[in-house]
N, C-alpha and C. Protein backbone atom coordinates (compact mmCIF):
# COMPACT_ATOMS: atom_id res chain seq x y z
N UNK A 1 34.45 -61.62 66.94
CA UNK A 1 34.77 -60.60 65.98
C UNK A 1 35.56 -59.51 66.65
N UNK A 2 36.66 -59.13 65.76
CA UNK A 2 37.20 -58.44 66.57
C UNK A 2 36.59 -56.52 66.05
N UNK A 3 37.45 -55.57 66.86
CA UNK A 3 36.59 -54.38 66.60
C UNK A 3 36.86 -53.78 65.05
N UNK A 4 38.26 -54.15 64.83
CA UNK A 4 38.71 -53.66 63.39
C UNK A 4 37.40 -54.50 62.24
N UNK A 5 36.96 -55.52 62.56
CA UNK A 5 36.05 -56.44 61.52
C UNK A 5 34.99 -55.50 62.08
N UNK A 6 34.61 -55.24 63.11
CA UNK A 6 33.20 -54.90 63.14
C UNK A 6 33.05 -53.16 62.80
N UNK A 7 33.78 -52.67 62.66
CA UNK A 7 34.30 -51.05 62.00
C UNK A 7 34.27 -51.23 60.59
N UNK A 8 34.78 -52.53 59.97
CA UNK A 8 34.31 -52.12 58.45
C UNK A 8 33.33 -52.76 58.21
N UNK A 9 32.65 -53.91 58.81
CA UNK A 9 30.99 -53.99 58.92
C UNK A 9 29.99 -52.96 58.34
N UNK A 10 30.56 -52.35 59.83
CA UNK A 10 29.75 -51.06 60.30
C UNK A 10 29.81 -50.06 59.19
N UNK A 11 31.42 -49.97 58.35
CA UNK A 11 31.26 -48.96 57.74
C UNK A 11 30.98 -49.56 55.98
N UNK A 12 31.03 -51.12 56.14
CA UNK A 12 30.18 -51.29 55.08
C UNK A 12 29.02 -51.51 54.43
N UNK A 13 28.44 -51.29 55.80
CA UNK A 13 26.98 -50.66 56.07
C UNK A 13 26.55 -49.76 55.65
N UNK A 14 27.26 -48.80 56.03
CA UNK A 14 27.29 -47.28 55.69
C UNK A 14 27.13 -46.91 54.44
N UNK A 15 28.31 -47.62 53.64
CA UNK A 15 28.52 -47.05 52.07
C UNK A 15 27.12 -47.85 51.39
N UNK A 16 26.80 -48.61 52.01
CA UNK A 16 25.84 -49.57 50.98
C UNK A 16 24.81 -48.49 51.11
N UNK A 17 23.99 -48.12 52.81
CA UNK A 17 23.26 -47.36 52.90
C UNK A 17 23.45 -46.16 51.77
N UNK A 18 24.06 -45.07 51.87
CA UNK A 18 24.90 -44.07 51.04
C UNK A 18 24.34 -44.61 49.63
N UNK A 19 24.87 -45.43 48.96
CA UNK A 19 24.82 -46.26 48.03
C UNK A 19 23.01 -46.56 47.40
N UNK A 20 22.45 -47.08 48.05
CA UNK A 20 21.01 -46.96 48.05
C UNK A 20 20.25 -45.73 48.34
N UNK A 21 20.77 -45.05 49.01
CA UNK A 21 19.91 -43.40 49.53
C UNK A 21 20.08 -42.83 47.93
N UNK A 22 21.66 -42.86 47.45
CA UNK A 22 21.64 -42.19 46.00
C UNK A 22 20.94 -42.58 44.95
N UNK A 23 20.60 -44.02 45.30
CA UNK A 23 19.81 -44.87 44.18
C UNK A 23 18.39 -44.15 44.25
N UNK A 24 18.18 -43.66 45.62
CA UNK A 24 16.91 -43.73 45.81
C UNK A 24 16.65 -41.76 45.39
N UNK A 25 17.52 -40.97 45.35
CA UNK A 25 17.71 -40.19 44.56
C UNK A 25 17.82 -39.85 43.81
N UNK A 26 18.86 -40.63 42.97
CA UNK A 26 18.48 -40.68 41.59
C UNK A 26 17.10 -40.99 41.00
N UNK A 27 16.25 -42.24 41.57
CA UNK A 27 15.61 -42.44 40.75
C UNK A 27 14.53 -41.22 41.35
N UNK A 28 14.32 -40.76 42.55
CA UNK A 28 13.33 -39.25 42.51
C UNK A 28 13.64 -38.74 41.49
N UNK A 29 14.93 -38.09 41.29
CA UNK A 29 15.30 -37.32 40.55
C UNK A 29 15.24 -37.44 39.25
N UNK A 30 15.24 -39.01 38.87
CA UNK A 30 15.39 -39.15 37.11
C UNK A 30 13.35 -39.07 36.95
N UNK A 31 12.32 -38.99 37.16
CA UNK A 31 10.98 -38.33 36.46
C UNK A 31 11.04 -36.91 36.64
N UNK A 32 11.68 -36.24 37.81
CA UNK A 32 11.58 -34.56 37.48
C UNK A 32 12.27 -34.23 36.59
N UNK A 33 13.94 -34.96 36.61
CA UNK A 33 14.54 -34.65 35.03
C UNK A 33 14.07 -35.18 33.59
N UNK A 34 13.11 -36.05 33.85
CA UNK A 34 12.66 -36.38 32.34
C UNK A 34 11.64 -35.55 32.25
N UNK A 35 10.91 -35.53 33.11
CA UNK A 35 9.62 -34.35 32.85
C UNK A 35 10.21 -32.52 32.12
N UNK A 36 11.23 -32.42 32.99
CA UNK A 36 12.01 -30.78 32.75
C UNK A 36 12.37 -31.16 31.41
N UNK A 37 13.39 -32.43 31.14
CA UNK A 37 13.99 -32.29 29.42
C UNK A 37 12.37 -32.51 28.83
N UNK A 38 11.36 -32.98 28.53
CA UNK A 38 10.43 -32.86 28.02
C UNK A 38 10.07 -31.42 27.98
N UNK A 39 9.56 -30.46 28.99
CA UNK A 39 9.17 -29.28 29.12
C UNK A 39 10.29 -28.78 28.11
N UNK A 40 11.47 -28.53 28.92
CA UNK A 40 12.63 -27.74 27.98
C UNK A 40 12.32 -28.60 26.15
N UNK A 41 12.14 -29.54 25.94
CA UNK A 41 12.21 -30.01 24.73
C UNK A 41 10.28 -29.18 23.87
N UNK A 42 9.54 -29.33 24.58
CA UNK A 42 8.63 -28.74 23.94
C UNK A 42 8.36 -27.21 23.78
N UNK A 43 9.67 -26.52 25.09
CA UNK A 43 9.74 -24.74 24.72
C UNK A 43 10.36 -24.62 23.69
N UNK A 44 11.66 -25.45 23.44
CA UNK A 44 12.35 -25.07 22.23
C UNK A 44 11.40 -25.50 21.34
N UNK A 45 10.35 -26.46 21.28
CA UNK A 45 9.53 -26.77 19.50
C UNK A 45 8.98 -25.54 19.28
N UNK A 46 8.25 -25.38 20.15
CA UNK A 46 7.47 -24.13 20.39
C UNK A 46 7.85 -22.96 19.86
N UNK A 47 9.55 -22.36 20.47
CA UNK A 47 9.84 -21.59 19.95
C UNK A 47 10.48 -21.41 18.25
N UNK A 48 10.53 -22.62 18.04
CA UNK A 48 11.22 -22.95 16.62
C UNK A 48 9.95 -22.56 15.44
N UNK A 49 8.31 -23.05 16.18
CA UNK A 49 7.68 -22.97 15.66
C UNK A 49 7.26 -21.66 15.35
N UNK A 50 7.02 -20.95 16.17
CA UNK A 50 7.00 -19.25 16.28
C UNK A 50 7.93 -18.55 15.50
N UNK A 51 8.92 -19.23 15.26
CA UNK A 51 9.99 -18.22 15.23
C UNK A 51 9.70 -18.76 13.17
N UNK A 52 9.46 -20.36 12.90
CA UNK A 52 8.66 -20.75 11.32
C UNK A 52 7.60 -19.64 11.06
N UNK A 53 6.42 -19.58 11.98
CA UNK A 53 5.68 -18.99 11.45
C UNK A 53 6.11 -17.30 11.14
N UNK A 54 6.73 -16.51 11.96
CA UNK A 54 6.89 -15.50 11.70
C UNK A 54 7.20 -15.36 10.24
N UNK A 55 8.28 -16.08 9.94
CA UNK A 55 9.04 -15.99 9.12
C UNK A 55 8.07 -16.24 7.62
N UNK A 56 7.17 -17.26 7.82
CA UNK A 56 6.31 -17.47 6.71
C UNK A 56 5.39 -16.17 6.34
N UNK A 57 4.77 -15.60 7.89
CA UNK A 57 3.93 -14.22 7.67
C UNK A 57 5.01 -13.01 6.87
N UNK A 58 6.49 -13.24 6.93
CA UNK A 58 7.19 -12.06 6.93
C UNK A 58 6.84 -12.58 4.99
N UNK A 59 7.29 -13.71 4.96
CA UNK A 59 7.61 -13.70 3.31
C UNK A 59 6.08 -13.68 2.44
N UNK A 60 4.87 -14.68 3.19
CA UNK A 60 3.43 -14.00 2.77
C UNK A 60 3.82 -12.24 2.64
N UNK A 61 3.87 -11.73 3.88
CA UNK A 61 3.54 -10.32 3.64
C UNK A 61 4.12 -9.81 2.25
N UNK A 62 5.48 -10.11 1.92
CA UNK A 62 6.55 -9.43 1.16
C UNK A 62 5.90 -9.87 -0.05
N UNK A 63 5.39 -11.06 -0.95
CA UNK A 63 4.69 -11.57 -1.59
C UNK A 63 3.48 -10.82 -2.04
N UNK A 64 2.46 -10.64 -0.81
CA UNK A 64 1.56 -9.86 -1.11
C UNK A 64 1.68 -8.51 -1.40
N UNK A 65 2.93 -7.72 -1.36
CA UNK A 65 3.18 -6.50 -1.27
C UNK A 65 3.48 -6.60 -3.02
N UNK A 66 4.52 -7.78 -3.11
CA UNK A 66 4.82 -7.40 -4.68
C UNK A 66 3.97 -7.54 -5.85
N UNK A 67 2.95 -8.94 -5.21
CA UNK A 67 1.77 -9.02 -6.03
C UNK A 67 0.81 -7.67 -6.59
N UNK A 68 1.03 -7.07 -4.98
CA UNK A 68 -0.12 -5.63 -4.93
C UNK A 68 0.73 -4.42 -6.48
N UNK A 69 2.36 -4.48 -6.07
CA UNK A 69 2.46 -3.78 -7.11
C UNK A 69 2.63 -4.23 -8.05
N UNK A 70 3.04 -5.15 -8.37
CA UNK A 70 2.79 -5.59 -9.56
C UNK A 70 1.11 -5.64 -10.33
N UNK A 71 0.45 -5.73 -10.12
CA UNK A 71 -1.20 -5.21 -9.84
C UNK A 71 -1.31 -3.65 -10.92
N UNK A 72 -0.68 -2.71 -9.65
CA UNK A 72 -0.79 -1.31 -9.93
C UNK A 72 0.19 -1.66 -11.30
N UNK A 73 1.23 -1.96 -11.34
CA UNK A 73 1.91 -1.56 -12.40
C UNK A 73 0.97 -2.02 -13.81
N UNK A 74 0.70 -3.47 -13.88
CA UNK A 74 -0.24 -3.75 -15.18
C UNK A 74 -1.08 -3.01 -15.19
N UNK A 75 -2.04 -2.01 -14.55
CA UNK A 75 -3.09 -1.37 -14.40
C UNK A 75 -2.74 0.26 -15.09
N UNK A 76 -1.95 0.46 -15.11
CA UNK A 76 -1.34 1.57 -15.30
C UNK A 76 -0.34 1.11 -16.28
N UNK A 77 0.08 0.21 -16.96
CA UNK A 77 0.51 -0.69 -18.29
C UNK A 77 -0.48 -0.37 -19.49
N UNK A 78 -1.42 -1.33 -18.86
CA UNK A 78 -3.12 -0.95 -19.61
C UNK A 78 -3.65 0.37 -19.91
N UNK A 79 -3.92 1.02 -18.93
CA UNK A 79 -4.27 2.70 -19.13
C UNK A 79 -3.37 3.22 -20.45
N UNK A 80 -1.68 3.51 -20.06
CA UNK A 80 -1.38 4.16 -20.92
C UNK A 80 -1.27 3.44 -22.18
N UNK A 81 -1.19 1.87 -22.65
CA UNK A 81 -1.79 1.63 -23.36
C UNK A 81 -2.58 2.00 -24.72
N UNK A 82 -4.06 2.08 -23.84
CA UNK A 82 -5.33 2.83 -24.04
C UNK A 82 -4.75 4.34 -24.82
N UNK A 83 -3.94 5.16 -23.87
CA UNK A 83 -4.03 6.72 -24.16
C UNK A 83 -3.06 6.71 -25.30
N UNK A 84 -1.92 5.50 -25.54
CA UNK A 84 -1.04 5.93 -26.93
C UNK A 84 -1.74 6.10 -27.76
N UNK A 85 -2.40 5.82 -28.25
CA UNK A 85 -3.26 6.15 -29.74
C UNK A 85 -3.74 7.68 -29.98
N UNK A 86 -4.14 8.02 -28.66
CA UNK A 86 -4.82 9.06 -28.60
C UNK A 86 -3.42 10.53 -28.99
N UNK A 87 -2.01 10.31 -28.30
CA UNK A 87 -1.15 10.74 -28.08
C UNK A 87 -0.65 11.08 -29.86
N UNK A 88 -0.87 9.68 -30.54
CA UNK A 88 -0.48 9.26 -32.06
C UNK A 88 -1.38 10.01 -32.72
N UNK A 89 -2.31 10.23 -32.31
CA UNK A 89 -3.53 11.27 -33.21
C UNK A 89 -3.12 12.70 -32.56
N UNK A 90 -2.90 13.18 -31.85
CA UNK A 90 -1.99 14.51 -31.22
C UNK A 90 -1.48 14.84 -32.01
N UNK A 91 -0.36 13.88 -32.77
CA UNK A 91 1.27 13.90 -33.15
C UNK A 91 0.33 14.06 -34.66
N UNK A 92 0.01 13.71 -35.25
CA UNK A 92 -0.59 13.42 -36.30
C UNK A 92 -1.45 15.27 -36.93
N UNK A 93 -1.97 15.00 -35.81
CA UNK A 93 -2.95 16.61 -36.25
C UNK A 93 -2.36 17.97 -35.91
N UNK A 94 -0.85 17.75 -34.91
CA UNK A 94 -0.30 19.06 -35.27
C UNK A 94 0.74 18.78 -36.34
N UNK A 95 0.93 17.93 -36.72
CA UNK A 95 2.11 17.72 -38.49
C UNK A 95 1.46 18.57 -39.40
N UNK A 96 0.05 18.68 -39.60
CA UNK A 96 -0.79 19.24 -40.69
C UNK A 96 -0.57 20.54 -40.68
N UNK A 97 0.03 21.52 -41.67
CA UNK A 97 0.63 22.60 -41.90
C UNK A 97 -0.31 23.89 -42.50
N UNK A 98 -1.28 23.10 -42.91
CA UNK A 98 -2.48 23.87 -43.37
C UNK A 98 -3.25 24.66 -43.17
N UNK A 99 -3.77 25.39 -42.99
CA UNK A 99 -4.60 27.01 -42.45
C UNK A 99 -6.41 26.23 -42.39
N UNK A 100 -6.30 25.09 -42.57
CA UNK A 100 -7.90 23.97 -42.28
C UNK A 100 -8.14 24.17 -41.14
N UNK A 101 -8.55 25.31 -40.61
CA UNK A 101 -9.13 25.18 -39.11
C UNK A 101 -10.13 24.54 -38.82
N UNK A 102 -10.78 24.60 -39.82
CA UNK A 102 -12.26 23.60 -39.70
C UNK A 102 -11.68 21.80 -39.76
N UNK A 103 -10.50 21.77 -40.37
CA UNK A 103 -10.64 20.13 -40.39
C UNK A 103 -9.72 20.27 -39.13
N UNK A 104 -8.82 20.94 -38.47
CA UNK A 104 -8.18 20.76 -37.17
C UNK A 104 -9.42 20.68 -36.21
N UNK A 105 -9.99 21.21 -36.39
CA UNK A 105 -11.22 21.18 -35.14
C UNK A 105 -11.67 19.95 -35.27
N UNK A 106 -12.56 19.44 -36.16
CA UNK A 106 -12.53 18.16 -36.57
C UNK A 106 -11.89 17.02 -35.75
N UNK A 107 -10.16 17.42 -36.34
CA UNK A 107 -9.41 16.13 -35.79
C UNK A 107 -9.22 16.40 -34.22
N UNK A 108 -9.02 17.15 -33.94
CA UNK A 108 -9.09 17.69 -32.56
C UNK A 108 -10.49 16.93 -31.34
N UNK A 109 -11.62 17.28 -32.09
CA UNK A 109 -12.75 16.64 -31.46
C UNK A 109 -12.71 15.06 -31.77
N UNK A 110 -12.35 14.58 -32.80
CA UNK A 110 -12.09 13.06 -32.85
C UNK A 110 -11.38 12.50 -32.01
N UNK A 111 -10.08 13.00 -31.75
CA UNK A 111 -8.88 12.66 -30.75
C UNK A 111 -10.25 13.61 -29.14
N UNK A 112 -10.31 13.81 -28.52
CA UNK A 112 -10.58 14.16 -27.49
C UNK A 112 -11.91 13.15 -27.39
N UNK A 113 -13.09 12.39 -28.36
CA UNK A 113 -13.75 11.63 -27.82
C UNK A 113 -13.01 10.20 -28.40
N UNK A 114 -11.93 9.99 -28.52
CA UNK A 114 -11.31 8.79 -28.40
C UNK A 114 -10.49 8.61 -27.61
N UNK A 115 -10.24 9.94 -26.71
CA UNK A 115 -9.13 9.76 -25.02
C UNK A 115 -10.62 9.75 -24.13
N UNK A 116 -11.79 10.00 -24.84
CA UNK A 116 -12.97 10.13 -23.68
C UNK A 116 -13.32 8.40 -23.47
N UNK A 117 -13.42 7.70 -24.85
CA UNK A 117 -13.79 6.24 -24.81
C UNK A 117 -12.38 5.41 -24.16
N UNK A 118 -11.75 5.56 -24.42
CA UNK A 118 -10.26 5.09 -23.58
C UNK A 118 -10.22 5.26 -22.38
N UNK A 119 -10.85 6.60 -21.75
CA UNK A 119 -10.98 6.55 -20.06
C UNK A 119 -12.43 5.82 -19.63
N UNK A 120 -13.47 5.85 -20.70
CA UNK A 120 -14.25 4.74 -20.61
C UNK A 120 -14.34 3.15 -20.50
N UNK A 121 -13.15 2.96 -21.28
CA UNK A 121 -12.92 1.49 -21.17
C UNK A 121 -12.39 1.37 -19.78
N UNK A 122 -11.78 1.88 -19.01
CA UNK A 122 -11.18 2.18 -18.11
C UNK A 122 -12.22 1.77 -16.68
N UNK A 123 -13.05 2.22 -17.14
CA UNK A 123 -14.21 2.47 -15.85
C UNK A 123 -14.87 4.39 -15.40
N UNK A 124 -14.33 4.73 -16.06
CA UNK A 124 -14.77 6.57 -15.98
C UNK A 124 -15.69 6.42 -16.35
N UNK A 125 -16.78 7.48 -15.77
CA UNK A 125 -18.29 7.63 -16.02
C UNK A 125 -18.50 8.85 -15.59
N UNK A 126 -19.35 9.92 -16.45
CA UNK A 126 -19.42 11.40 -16.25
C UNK A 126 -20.72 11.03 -15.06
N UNK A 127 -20.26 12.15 -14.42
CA UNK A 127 -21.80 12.58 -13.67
C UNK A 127 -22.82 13.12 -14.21
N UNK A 128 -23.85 12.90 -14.26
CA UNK A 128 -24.64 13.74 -14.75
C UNK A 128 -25.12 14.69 -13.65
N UNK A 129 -25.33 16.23 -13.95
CA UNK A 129 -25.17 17.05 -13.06
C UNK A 129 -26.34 18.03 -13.39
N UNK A 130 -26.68 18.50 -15.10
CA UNK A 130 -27.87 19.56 -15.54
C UNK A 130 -28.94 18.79 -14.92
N UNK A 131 -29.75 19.95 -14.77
CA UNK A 131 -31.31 19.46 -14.44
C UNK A 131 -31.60 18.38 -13.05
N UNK A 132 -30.46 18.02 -12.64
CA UNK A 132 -30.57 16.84 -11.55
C UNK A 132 -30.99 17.70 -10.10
N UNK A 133 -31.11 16.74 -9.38
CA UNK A 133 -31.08 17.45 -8.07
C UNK A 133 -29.94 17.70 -7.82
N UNK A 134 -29.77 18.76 -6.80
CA UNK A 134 -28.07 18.76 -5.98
C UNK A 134 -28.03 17.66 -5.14
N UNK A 135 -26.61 17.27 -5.23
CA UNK A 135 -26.32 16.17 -4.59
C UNK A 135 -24.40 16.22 -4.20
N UNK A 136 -24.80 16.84 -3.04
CA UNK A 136 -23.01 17.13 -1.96
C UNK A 136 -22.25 15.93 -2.70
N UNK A 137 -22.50 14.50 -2.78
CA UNK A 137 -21.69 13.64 -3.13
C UNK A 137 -21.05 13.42 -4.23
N UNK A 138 -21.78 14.34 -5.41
CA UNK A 138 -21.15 14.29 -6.89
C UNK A 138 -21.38 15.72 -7.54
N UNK A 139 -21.75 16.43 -6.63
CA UNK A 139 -21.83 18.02 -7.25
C UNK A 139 -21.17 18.87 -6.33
N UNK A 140 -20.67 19.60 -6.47
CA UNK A 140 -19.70 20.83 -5.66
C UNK A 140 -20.44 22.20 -6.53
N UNK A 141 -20.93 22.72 -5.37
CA UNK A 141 -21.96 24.03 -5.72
C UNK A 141 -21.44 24.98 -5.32
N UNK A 142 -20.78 25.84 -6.70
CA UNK A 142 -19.80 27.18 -6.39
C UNK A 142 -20.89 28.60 -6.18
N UNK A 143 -21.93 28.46 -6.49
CA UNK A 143 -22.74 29.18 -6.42
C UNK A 143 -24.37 29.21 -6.60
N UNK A 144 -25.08 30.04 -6.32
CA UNK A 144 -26.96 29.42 -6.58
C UNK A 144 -27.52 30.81 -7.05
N UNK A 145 -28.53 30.45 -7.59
CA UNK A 145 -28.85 31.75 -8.57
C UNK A 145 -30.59 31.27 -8.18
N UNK A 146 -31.57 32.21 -8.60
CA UNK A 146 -32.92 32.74 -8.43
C UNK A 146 -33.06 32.01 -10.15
N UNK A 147 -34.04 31.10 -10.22
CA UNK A 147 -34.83 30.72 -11.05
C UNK A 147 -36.22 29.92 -11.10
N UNK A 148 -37.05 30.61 -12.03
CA UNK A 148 -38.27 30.27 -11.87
C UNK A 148 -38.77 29.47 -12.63
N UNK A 149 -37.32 28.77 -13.71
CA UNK A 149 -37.62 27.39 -14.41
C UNK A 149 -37.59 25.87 -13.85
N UNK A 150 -36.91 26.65 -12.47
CA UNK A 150 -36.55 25.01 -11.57
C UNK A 150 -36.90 25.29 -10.30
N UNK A 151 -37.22 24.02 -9.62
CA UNK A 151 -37.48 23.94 -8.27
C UNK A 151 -36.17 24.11 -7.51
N UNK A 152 -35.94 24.39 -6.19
CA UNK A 152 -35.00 24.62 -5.42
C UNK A 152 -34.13 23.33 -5.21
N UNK A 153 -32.63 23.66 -5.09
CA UNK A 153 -32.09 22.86 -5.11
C UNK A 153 -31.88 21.90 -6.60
N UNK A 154 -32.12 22.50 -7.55
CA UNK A 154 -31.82 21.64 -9.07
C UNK A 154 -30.53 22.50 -9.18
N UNK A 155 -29.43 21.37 -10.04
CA UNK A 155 -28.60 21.85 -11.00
C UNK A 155 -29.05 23.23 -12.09
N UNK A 156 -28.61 23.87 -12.20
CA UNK A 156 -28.91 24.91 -13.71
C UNK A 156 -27.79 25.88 -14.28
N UNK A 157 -26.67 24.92 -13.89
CA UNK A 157 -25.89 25.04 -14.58
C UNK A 157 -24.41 24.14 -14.40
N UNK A 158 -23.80 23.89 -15.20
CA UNK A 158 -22.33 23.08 -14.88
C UNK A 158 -20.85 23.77 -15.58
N UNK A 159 -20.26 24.17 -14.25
CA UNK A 159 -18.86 25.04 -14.55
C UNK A 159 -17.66 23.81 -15.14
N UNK A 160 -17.77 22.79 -14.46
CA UNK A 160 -16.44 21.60 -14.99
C UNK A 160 -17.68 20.22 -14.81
N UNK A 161 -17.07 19.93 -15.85
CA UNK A 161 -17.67 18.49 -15.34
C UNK A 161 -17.52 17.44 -14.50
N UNK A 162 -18.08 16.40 -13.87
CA UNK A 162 -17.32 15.85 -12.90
C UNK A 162 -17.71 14.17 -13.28
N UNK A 163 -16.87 13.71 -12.53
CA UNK A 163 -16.41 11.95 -13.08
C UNK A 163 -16.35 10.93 -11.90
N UNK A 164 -16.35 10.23 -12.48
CA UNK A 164 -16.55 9.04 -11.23
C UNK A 164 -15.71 7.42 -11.46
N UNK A 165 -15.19 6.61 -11.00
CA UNK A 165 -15.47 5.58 -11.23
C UNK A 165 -15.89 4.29 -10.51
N UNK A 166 -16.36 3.81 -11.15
CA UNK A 166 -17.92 2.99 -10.22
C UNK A 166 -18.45 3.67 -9.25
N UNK A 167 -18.22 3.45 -8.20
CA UNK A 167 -19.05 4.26 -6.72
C UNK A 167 -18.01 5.26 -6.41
N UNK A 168 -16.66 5.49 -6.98
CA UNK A 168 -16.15 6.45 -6.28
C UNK A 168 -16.25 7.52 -7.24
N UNK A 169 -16.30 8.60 -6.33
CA UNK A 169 -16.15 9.88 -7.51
C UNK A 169 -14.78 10.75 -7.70
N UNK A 170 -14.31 10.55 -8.85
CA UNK A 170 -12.29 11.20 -9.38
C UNK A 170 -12.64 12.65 -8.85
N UNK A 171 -13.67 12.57 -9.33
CA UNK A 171 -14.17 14.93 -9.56
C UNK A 171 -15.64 15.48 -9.42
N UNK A 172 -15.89 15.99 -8.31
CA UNK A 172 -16.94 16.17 -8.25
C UNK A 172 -17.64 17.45 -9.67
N UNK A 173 -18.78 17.41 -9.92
CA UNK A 173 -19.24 18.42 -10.58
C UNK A 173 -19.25 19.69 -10.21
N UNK A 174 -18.78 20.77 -10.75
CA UNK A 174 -18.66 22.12 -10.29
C UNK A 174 -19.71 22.72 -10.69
N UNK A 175 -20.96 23.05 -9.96
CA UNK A 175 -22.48 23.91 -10.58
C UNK A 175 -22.63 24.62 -10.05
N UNK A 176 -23.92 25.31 -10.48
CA UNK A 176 -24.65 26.23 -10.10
C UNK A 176 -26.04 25.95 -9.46
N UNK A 177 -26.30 26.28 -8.50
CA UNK A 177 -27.94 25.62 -8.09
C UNK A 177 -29.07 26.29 -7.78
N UNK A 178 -29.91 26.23 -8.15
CA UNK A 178 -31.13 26.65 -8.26
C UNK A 178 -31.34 26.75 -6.23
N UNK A 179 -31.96 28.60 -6.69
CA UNK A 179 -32.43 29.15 -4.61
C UNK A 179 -34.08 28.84 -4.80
């Protein structure tokens, strides 16, 4: 053999080696790159998913917001409702031209306990406040007076009345309370 044959032997040795070292690189290399495109493939689901849900909480939220007013608005649909009639009996009893003070009073007190049953249907409920005990939560005590018809701390008298509905109270009672 001469040296020129044994030089590309030698150097086709080489490339084969070369040749296999890359094989043998590549294939290291091709499970860390399938593992990374997996990783990279499950950050982007991930983030796609995050980025779905937000978007569902954003339009829930917006949903529940319009539901809520829409809510208030029928609620306050209903109420005034309720109070036209009362408004129609207003309109009605000042038309009357007549010097009937006694029947204006009349219509007057008719219309005022038919805006009273209308805030009743409603859920309004007076406090009861005479004769009761005091009570900070539904009575507001503008003042207390010396009496020897009641024990200390009773109502014995009511300046405004006060209202409630269900457990909450609109207006507390304005009294007077027994020292």
């Amino acid at each position: 053999m001469t040296d020129i044959e044994k030089e590309e032997i030698i150097e086709s040795e080489e490339e084969t080696a070369e040749v296999e070292g890359e094989e043998t690189v590549e294939a290291t290399e091709s499970p860390e790159n399938s593992e990374l495109e997996k990783l990279s493939a499950e950050l982007e689901e991930a983030q796609n998913s995050k980025l779905r849900l937000q978007a569902d909480f954003d339009n829930y939220r917006k949903r529940v917001e319009r539901e809520k007013q829409s809510l208030i608005n029928y609620a306050v649909e209903g109420m005034v409702s309720e109070l036209l009639p009362v408004i129609d009996n207003f309109e009605r009893a000042l038309e009357v031209k007549e010097a009937d003070f006694e029947g204006f009073y009349q219509g007057v007190e008719m219309i005022k306990n038919q805006f009273i049953e209308a805030l009743k249907s409603q859920g309004l409920e007076e406090i009861e406040a005479l004769d009761q005990p005091f009570d900070p939560n539904y009575h507001n005590a503008v003042s207390q007076m010396e009496s020897e018809d009641h024990d200390s701390d009773i109502v014995v008298q009511v300046f405004q009345k006060g209202y409630k509905i269900k457990d909450k109270v609109v207006r507390p009672s304005m009294v007077v309370v027994s020292k």
